[in-house]
Every structure is written in structure tokens, then in C-alpha cells.
N, C-alpha and C. Protein backbone atom coordinates (compact mmCIF):
# COMPACT_ATOMS: atom_id res chain seq x y z
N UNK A 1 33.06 150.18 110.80
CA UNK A 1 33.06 150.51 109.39
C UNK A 1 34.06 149.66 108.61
N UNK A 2 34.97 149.27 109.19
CA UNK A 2 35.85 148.41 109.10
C UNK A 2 35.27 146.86 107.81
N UNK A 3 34.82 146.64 108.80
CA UNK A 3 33.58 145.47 107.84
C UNK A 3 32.82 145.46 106.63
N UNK A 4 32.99 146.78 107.11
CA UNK A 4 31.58 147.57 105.72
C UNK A 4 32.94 147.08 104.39
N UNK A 5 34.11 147.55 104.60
CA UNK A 5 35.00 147.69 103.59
C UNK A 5 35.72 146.59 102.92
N UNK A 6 35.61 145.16 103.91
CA UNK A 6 36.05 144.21 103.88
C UNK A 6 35.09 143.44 102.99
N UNK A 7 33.78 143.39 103.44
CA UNK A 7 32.47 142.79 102.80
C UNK A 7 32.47 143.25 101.23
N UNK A 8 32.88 144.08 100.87
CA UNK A 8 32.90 144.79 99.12
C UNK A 8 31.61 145.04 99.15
N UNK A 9 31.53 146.61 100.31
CA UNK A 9 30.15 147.80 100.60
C UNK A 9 29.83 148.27 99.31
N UNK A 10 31.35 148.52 98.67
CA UNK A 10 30.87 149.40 97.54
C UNK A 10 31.21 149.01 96.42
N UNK A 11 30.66 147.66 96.17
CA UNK A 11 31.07 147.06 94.64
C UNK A 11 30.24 147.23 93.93
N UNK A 12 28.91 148.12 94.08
CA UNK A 12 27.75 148.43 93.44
C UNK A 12 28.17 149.82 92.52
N UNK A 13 29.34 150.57 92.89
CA UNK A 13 29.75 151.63 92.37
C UNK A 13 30.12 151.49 90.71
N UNK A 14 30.93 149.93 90.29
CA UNK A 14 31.38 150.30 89.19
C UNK A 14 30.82 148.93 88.73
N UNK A 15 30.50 148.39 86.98
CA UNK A 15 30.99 147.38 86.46
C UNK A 15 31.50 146.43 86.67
N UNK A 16 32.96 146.81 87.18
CA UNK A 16 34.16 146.26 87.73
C UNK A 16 34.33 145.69 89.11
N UNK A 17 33.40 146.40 89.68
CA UNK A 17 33.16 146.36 91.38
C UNK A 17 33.10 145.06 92.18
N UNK A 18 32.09 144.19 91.57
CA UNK A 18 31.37 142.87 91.76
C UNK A 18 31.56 142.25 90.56
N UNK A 19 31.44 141.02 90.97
CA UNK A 19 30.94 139.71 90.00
C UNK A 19 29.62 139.86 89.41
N UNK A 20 28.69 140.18 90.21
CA UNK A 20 27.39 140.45 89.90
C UNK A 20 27.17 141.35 88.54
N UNK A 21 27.92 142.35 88.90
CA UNK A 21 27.47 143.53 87.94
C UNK A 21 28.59 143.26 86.94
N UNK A 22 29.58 142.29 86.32
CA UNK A 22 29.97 141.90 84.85
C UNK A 22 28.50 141.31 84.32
N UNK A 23 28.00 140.33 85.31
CA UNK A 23 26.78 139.73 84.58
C UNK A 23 26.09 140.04 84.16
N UNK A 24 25.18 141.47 84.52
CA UNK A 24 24.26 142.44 84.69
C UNK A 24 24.70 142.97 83.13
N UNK A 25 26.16 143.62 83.38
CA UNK A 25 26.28 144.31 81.99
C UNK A 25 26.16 143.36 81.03
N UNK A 26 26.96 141.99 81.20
CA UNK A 26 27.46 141.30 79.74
C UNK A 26 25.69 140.64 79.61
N UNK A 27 25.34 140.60 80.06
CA UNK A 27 23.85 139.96 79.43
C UNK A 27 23.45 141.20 79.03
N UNK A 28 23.43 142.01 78.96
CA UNK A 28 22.37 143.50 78.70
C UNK A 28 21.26 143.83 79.61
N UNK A 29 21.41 143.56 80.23
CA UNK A 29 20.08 143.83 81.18
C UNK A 29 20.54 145.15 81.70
N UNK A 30 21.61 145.60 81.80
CA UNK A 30 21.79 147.01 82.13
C UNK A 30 22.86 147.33 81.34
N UNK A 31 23.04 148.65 80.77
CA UNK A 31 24.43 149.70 80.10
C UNK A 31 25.09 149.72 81.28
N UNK A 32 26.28 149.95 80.97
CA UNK A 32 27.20 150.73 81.77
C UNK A 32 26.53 151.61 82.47
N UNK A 33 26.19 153.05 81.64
CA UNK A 33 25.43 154.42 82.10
C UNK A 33 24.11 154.28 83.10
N UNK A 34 23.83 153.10 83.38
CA UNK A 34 23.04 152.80 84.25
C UNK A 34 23.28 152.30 85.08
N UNK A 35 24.11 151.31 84.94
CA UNK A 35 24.83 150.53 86.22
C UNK A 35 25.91 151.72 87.12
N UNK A 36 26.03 152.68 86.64
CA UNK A 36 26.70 153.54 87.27
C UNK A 36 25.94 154.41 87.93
N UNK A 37 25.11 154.63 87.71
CA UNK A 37 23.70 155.78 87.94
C UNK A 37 23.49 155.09 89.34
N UNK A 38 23.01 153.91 89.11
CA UNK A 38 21.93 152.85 89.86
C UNK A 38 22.93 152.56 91.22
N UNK A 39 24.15 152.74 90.51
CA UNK A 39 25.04 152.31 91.66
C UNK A 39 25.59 153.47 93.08
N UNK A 40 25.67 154.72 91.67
CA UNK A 40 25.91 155.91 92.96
C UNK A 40 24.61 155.97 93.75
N UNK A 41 23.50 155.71 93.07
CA UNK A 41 22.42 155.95 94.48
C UNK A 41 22.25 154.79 94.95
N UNK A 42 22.63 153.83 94.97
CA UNK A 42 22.36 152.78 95.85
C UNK A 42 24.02 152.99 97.11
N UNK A 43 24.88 153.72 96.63
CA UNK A 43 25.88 153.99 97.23
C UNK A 43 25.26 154.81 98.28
N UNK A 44 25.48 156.08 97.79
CA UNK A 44 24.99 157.08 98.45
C UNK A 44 23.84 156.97 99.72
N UNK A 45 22.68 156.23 99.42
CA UNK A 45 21.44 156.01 100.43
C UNK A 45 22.48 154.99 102.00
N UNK A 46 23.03 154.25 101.08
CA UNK A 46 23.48 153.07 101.90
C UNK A 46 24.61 153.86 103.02
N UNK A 47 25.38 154.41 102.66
CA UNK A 47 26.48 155.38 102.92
C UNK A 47 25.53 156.53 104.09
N UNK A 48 24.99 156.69 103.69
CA UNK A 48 23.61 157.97 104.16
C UNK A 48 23.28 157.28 105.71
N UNK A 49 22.42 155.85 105.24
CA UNK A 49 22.35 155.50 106.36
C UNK A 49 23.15 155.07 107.62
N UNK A 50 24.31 154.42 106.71
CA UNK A 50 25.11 153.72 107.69
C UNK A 50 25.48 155.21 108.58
N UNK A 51 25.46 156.54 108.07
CA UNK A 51 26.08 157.47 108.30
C UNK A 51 25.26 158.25 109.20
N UNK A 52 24.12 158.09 109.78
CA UNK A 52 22.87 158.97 110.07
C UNK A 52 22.65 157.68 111.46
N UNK A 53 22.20 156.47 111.06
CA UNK A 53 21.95 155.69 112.01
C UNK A 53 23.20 154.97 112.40
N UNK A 54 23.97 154.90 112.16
CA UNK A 54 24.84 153.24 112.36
C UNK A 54 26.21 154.25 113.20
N UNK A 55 26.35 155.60 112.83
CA UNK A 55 27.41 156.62 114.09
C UNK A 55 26.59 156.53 115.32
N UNK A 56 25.28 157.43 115.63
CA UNK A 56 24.81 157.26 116.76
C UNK A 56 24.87 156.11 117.21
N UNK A 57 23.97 154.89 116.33
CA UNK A 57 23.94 153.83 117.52
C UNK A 57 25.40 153.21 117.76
N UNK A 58 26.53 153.59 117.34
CA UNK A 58 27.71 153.06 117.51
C UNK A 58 28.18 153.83 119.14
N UNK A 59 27.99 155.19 118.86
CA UNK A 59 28.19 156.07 119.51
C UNK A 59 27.35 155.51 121.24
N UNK A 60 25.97 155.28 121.05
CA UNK A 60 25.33 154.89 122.08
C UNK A 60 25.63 153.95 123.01
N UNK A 61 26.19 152.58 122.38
CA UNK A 61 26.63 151.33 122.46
C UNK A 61 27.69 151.42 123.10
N UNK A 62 28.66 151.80 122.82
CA UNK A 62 30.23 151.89 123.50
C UNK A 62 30.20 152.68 124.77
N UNK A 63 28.95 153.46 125.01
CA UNK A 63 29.33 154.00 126.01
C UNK A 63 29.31 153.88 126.79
């Protein structure tokens, strides 16, 4: 998980997060209130999975 945190997993969370998402806002292609929306569920699913599949098979692997 380590990696996950290093890579910037969760720069989809804010505006501020990524490079990507100043661009996103300052062109208009997305509000704030969306880029935040868009971001907790793209958080959340990602988080979900790593959390559902990526423990077991961690779990499986080491053993």
C-alpha cells in the first residue's frame, strides 16, 4: 500500500491534488463541485477495490 501513497493514489480527491485536475478546473470543463464529487467516487471504488481484492491476494502471496 505503500506505493499506492507514493504514486499520488489519491490526487483525484481535490483540485489541488494533481496537475491534471488545475487543468480540468481552469479550462472549465469541470466546477470544483464536480471535480470533488467525481473524485470521492473514483476514490472510494479504487480504495474498495484495492481493499476487497489487493488484501486477499496480498494475503495469499506471502504465504
Amino acid at each position: 500500500f505503500a506505493l499506492l501513497f507514493a504514486s499520488s493514489y489519491f490526487s483525484t480527491i481535490t483540485p489541488q491534488g494533481g496537475s491534471q485536475n488545475v487543468i480540468f478546473v481552469g479550462a472549465g470543463y469541470l466546477t470544483q463541485g464536480e471535480l470533488y464529487r467525481l473524485g470521492a467516487i473514483t476514490t472510494a471504488f479504487n480504495l474498495l477495490v484495492f481493499l476487497v481484492v489487493g488484501t486477499p491476494w496480498i494475503l495469499f502471496v506471502t504465504r
